[in-house]
PDB file of N, CA and C in Angstrom:
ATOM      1  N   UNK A   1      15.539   4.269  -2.963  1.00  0.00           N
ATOM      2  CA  UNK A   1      14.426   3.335  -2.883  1.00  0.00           C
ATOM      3  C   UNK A   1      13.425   3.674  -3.989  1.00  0.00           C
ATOM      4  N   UNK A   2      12.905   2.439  -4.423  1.00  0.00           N
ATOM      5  CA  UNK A   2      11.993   3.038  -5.805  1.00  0.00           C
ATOM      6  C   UNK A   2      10.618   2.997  -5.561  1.00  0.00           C
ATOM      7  N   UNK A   3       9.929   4.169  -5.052  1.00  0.00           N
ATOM      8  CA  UNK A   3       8.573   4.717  -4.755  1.00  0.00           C
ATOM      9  C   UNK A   3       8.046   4.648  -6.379  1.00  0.00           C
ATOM     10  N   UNK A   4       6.835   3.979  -6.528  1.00  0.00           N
ATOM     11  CA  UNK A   4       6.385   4.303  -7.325  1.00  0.00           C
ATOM     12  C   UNK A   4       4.763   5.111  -7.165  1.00  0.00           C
ATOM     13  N   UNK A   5       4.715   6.305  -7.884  1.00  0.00           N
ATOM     14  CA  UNK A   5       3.851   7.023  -7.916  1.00  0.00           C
ATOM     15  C   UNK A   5       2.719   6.977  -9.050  1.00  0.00           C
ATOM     16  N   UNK A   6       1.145   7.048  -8.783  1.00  0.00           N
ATOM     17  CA  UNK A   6       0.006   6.933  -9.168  1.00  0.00           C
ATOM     18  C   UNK A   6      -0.577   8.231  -8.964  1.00  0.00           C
ATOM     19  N   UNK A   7      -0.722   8.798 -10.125  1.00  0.00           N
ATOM     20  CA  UNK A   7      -1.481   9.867 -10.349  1.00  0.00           C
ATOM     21  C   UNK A   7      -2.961   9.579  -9.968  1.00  0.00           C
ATOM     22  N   UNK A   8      -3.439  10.458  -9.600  1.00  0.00           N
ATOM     23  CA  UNK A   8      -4.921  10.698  -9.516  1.00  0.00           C
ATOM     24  C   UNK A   8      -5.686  11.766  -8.665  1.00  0.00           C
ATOM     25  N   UNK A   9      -6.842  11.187  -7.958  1.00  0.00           N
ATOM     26  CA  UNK A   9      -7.723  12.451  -6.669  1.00  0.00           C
ATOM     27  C   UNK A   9      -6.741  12.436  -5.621  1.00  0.00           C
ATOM     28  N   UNK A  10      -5.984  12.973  -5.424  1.00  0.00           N
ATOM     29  CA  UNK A  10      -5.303  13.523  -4.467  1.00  0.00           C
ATOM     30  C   UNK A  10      -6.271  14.020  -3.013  1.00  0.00           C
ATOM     31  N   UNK A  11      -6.819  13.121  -2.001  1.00  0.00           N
ATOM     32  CA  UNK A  11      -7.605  13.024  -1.347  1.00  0.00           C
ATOM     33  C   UNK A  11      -7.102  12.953   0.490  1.00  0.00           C
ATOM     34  N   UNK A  12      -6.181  11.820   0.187  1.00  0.00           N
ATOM     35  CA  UNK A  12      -5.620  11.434   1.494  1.00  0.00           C
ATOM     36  C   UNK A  12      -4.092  11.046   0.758  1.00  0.00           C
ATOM     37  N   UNK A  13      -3.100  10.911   1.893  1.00  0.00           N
ATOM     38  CA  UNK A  13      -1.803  10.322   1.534  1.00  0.00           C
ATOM     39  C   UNK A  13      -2.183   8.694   1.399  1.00  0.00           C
ATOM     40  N   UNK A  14      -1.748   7.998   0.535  1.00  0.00           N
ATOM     41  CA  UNK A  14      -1.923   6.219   0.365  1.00  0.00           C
ATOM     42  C   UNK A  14      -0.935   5.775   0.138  1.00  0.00           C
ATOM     43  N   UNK A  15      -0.247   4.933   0.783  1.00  0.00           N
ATOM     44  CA  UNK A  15       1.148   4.374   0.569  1.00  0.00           C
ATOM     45  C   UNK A  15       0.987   2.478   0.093  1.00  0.00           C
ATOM     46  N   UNK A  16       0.922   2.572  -0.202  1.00  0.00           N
ATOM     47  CA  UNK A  16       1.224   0.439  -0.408  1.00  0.00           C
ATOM     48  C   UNK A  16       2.505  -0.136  -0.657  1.00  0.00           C
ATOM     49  N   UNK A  17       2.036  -0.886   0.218  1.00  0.00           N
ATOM     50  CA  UNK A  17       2.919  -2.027   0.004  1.00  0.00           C
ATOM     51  C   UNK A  17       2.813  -2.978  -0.539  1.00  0.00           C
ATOM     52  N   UNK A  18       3.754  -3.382  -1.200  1.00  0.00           N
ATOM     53  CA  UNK A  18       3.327  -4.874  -2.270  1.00  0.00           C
ATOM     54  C   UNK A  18       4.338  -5.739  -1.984  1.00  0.00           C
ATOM     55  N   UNK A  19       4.203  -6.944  -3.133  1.00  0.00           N
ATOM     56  CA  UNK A  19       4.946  -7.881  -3.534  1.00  0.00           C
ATOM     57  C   UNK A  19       4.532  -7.942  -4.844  1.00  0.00           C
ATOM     58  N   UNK A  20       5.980  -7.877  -5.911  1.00  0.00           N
ATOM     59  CA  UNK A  20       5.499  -7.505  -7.339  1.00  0.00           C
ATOM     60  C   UNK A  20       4.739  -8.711  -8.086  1.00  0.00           C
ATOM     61  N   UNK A  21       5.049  -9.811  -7.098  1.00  0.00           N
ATOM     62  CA  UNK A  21       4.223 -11.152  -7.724  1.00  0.00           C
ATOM     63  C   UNK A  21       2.686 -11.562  -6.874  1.00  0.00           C
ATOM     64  N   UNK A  22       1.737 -10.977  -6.034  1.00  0.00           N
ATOM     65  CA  UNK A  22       0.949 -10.486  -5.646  1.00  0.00           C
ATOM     66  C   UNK A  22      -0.184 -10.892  -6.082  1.00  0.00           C
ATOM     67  N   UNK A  23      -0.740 -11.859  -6.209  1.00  0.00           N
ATOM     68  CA  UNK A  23      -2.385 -11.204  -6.917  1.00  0.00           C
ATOM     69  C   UNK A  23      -3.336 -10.140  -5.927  1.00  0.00           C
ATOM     70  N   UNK A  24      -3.118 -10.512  -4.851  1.00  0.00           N
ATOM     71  CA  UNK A  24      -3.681 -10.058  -3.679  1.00  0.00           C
ATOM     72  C   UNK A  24      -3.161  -8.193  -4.478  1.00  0.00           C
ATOM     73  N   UNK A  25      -2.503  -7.970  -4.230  1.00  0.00           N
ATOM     74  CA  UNK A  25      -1.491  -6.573  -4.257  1.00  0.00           C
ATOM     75  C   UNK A  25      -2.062  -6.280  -5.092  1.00  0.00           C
ATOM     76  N   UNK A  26      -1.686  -6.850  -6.961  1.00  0.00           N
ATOM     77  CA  UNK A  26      -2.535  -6.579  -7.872  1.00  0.00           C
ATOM     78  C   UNK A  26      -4.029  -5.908  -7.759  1.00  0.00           C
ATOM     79  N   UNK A  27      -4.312  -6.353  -7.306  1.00  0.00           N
ATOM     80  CA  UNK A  27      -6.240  -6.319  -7.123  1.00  0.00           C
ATOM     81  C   UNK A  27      -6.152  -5.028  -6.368  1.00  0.00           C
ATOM     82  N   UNK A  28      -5.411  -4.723  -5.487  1.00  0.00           N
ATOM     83  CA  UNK A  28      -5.654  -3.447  -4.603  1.00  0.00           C
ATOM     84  C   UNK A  28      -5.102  -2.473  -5.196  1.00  0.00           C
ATOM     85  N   UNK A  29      -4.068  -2.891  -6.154  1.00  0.00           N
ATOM     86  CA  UNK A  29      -3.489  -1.501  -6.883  1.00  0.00           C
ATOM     87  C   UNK A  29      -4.830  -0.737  -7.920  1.00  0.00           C
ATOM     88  N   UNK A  30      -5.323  -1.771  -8.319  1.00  0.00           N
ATOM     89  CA  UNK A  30      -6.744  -2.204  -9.768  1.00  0.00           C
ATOM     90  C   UNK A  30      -7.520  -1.176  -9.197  1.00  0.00           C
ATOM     91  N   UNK A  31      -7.872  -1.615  -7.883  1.00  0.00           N
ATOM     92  CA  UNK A  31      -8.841  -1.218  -7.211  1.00  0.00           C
ATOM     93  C   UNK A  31      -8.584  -0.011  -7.143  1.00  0.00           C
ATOM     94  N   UNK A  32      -7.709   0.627  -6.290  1.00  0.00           N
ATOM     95  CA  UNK A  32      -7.001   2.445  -6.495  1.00  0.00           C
ATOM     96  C   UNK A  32      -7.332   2.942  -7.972  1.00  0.00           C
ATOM     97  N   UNK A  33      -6.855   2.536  -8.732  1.00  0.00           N
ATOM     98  CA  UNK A  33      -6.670   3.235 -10.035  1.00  0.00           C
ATOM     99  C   UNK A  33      -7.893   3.058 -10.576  1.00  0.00           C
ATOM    100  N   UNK A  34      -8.806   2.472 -10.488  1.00  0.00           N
ATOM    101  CA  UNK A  34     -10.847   2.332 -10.869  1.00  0.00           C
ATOM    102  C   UNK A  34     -11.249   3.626  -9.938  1.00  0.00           C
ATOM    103  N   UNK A  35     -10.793   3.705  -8.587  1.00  0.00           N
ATOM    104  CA  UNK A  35     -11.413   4.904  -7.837  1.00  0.00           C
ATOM    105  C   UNK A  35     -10.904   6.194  -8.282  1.00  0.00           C
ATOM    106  N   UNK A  36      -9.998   6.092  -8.943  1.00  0.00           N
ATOM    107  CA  UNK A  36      -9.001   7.175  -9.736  1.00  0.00           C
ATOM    108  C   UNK A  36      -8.467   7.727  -8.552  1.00  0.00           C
ATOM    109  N   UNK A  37      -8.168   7.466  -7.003  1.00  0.00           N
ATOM    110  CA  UNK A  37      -7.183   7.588  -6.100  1.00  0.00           C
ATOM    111  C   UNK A  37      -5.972   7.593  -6.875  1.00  0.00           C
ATOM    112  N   UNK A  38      -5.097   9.186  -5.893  1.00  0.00           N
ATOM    113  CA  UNK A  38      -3.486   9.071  -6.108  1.00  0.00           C
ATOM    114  C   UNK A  38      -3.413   8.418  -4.711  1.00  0.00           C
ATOM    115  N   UNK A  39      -2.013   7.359  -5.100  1.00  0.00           N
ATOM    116  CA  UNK A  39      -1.479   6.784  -4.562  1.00  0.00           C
ATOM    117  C   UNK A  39       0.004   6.910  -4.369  1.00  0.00           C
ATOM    118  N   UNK A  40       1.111   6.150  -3.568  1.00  0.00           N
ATOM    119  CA  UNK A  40       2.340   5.691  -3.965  1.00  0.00           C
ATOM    120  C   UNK A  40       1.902   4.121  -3.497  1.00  0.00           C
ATOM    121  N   UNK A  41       3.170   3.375  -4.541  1.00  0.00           N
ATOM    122  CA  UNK A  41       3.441   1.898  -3.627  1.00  0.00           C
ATOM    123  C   UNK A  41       4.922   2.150  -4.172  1.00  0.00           C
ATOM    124  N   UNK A  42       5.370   0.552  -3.108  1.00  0.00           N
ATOM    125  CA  UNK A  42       6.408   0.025  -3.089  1.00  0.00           C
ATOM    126  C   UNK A  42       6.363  -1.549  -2.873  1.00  0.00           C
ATOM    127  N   UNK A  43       7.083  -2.056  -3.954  1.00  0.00           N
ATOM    128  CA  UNK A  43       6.810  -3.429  -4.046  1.00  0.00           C
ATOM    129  C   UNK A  43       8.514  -4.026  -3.456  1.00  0.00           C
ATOM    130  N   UNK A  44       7.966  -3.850  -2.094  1.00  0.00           N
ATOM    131  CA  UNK A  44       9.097  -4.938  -0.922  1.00  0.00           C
ATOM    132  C   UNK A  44       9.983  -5.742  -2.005  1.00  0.00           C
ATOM    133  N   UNK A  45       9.545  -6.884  -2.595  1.00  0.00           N
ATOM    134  CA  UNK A  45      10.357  -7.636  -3.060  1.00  0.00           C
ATOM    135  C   UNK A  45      11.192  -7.498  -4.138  1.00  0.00           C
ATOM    136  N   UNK A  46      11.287  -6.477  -4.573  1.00  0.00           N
ATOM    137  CA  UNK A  46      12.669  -5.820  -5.569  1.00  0.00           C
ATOM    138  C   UNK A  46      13.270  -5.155  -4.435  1.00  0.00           C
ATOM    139  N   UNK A  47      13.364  -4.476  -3.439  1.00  0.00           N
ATOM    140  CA  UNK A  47      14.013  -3.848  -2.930  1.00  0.00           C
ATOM    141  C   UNK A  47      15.610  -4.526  -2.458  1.00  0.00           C
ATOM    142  N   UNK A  48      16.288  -3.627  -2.563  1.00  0.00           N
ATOM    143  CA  UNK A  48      17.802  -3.878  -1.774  1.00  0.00           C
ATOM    144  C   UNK A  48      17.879  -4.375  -0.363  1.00  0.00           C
ATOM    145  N   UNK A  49      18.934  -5.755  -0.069  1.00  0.00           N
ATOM    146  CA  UNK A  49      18.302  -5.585   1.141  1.00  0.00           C
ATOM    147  C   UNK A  49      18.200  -4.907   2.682  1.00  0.00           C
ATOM    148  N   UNK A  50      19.204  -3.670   2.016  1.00  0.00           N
ATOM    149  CA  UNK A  50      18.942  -3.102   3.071  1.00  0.00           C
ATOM    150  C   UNK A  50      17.555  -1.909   3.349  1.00  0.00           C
ATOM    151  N   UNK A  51      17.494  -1.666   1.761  1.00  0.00           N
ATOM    152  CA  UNK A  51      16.254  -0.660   1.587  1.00  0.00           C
ATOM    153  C   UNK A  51      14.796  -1.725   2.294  1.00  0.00           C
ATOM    154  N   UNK A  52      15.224  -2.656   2.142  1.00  0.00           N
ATOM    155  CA  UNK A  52      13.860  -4.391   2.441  1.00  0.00           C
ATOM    156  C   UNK A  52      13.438  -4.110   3.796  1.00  0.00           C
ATOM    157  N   UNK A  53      14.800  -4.154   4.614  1.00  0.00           N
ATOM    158  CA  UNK A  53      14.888  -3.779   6.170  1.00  0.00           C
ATOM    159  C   UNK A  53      14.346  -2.463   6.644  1.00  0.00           C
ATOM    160  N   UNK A  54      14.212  -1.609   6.105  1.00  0.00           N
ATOM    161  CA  UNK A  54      14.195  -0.461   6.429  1.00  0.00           C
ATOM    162  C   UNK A  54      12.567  -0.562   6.096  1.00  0.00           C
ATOM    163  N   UNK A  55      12.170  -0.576   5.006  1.00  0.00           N
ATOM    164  CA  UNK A  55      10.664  -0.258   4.749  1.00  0.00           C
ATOM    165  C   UNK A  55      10.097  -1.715   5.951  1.00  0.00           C
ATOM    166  N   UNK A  56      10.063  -2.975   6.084  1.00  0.00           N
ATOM    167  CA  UNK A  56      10.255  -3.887   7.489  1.00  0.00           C
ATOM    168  C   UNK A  56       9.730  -3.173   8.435  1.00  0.00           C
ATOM    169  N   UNK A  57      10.275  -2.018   9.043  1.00  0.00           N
ATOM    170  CA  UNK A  57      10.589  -1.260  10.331  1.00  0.00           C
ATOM    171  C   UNK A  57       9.597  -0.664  10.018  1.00  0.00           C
ATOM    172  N   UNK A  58       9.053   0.003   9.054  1.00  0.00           N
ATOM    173  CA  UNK A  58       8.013   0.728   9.151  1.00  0.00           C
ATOM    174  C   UNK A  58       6.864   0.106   9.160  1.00  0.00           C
ATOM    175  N   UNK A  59       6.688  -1.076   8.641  1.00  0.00           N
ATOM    176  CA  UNK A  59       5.352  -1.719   8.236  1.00  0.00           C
ATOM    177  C   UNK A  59       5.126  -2.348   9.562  1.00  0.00           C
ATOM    178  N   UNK A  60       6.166  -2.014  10.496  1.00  0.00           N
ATOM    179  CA  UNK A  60       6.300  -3.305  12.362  1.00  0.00           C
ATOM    180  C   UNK A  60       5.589  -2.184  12.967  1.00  0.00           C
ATOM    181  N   UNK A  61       5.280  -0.914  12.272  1.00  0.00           N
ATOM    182  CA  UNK A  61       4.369  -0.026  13.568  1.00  0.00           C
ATOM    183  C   UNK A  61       3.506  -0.219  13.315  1.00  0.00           C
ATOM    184  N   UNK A  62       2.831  -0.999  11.760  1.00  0.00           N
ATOM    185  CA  UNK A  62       1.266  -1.112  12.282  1.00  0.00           C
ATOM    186  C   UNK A  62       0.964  -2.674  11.955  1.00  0.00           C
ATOM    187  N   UNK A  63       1.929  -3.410  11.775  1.00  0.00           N
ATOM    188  CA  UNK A  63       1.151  -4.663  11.758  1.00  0.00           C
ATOM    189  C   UNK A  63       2.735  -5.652  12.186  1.00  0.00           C
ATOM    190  N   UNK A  64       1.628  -6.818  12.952  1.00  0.00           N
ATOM    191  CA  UNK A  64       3.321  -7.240  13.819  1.00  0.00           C
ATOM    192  C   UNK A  64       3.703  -8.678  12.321  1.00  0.00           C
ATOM    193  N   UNK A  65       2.866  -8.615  11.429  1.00  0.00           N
ATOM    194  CA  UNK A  65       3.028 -10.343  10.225  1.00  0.00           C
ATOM    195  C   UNK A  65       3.592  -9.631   8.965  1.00  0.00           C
ATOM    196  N   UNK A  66       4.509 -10.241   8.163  1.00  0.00           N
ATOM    197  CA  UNK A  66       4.606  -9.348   6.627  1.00  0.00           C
ATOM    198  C   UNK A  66       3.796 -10.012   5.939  1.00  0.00           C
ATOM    199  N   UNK A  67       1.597  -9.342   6.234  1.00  0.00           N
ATOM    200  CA  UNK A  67       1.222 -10.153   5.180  1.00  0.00           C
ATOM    201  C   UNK A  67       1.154  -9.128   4.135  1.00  0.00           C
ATOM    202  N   UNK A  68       1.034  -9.464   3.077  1.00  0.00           N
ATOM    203  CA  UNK A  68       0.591  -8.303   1.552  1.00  0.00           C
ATOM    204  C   UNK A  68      -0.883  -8.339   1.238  1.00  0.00           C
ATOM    205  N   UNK A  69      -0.894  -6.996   0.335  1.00  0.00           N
ATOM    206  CA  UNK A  69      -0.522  -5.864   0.548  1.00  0.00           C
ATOM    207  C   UNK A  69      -0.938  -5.397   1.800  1.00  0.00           C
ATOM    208  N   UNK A  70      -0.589  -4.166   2.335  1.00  0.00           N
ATOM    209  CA  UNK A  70      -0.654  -3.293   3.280  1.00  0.00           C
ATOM    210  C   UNK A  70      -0.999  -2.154   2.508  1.00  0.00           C
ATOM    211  N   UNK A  71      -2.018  -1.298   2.976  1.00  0.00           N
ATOM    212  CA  UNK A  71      -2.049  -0.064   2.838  1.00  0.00           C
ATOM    213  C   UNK A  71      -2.557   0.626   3.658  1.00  0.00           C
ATOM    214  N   UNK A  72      -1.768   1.620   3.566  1.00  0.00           N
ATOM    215  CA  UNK A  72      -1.188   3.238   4.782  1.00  0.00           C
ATOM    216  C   UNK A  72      -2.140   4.181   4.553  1.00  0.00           C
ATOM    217  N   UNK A  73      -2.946   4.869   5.144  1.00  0.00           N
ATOM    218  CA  UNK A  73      -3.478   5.735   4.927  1.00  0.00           C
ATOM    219  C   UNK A  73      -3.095   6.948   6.022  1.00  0.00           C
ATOM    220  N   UNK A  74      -2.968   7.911   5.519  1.00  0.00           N
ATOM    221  CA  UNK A  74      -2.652   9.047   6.470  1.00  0.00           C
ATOM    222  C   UNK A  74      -1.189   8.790   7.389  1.00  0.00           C
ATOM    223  N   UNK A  75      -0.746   8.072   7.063  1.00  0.00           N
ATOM    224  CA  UNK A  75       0.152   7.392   8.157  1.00  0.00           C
ATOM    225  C   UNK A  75      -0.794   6.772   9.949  1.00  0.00           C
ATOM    226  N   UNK A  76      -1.606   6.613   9.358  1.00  0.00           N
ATOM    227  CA  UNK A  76      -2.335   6.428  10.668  1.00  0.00           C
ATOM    228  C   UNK A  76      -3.258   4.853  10.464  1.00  0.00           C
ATOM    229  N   UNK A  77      -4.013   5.169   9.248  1.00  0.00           N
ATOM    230  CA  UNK A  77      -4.997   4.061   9.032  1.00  0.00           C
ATOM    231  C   UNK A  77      -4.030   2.627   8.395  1.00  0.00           C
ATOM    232  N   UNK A  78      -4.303   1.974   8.550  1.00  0.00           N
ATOM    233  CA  UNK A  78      -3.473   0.627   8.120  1.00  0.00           C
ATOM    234  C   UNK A  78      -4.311  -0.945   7.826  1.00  0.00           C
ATOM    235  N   UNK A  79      -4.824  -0.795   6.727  1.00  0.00           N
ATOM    236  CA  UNK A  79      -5.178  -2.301   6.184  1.00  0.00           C
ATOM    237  C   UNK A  79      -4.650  -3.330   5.452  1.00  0.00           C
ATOM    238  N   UNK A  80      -4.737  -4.017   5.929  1.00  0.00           N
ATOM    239  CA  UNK A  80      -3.959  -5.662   5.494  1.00  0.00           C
ATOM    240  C   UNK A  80      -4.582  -6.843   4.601  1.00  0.00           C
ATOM    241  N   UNK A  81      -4.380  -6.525   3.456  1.00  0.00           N
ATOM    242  CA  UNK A  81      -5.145  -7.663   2.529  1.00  0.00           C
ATOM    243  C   UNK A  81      -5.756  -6.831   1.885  1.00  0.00           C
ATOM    244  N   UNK A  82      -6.531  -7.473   1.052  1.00  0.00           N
ATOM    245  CA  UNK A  82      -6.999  -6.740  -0.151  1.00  0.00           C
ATOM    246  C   UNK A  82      -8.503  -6.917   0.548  1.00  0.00           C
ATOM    247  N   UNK A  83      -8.977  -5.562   0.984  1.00  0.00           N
ATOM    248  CA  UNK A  83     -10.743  -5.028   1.481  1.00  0.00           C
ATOM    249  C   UNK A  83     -10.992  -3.799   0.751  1.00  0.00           C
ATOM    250  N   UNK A  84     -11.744  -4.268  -0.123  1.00  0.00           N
ATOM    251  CA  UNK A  84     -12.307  -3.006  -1.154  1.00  0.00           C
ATOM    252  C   UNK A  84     -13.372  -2.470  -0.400  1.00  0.00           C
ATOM    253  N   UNK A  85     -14.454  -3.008   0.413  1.00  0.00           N
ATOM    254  CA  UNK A  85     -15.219  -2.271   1.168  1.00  0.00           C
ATOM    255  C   UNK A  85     -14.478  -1.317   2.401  1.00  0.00           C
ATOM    256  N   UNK A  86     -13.512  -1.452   2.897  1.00  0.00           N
ATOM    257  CA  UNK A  86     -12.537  -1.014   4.179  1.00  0.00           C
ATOM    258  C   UNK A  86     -11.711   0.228   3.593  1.00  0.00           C
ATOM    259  N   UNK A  87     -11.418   0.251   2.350  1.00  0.00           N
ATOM    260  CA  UNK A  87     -10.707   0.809   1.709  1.00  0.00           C
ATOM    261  C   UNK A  87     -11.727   1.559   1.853  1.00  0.00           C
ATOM    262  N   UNK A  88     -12.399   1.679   0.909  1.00  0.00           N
ATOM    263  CA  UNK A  88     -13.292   2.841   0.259  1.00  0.00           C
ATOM    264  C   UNK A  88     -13.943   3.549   1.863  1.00  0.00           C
ATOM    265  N   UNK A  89     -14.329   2.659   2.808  1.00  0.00           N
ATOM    266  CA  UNK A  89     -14.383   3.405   4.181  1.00  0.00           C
ATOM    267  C   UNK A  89     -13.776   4.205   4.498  1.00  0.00           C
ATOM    268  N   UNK A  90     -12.840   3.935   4.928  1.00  0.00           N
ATOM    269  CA  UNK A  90     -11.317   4.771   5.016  1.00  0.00           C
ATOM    270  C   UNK A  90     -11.192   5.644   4.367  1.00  0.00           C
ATOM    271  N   UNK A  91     -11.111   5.820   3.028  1.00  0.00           N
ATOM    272  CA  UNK A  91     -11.090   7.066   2.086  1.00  0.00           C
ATOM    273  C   UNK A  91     -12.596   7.995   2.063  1.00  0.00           C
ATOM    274  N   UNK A  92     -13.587   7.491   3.067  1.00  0.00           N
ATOM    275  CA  UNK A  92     -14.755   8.495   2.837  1.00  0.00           C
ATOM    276  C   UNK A  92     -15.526   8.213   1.751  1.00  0.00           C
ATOM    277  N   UNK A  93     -15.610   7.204   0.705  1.00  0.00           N
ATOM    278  CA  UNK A  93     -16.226   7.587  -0.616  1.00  0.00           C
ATOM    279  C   UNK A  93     -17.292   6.734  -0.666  1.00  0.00           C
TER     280      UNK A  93
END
């Protein structure tokens, strides 16, 4: 599966989820990399489809819609859509 990794403040674990055609997604990746947050994403819609299914299953424990992006925090925190104020909550900053 192709994790892609974002260097930066290594603060909290951040996982995203995308869709590589996204503006929504776009904007939240923008947004990470301005806070100079490390991140990973994974952009769902290149995936294989069985790798598709599998990341699916994970995104069904915290939200029951596939809307984009999603992002994971801690494995615990989970926001849906692009909230730059929610975000930056979440991360403390």
């Amino acid at each position: 599966m192709k994790i892609n990794h974002i260097e930066g403040n290594k603060k909290d674990n951040v996982i995203l989820y995308t869709l590589s055609t996204c503006v929504w997604c776009k904007k939240t990746k923008k947004y990470l990399n301005e806070l100079g947050i490390e991140y990973s994403y994974i952009d769902v819609d290149l995936l294989e489809a069985d790798e598709k299914e599998e990341v699916l299953k994970k995104i069904k424990k915290f939200v029951s819609a596939n809307s984009f992006p999603i992002t994971i925090i801690n494995d615990k925190e989970c926001i849906v859509g692009f909230k730059p104020e929610k975000i930056k909550e979440t991360l403390d900053l």
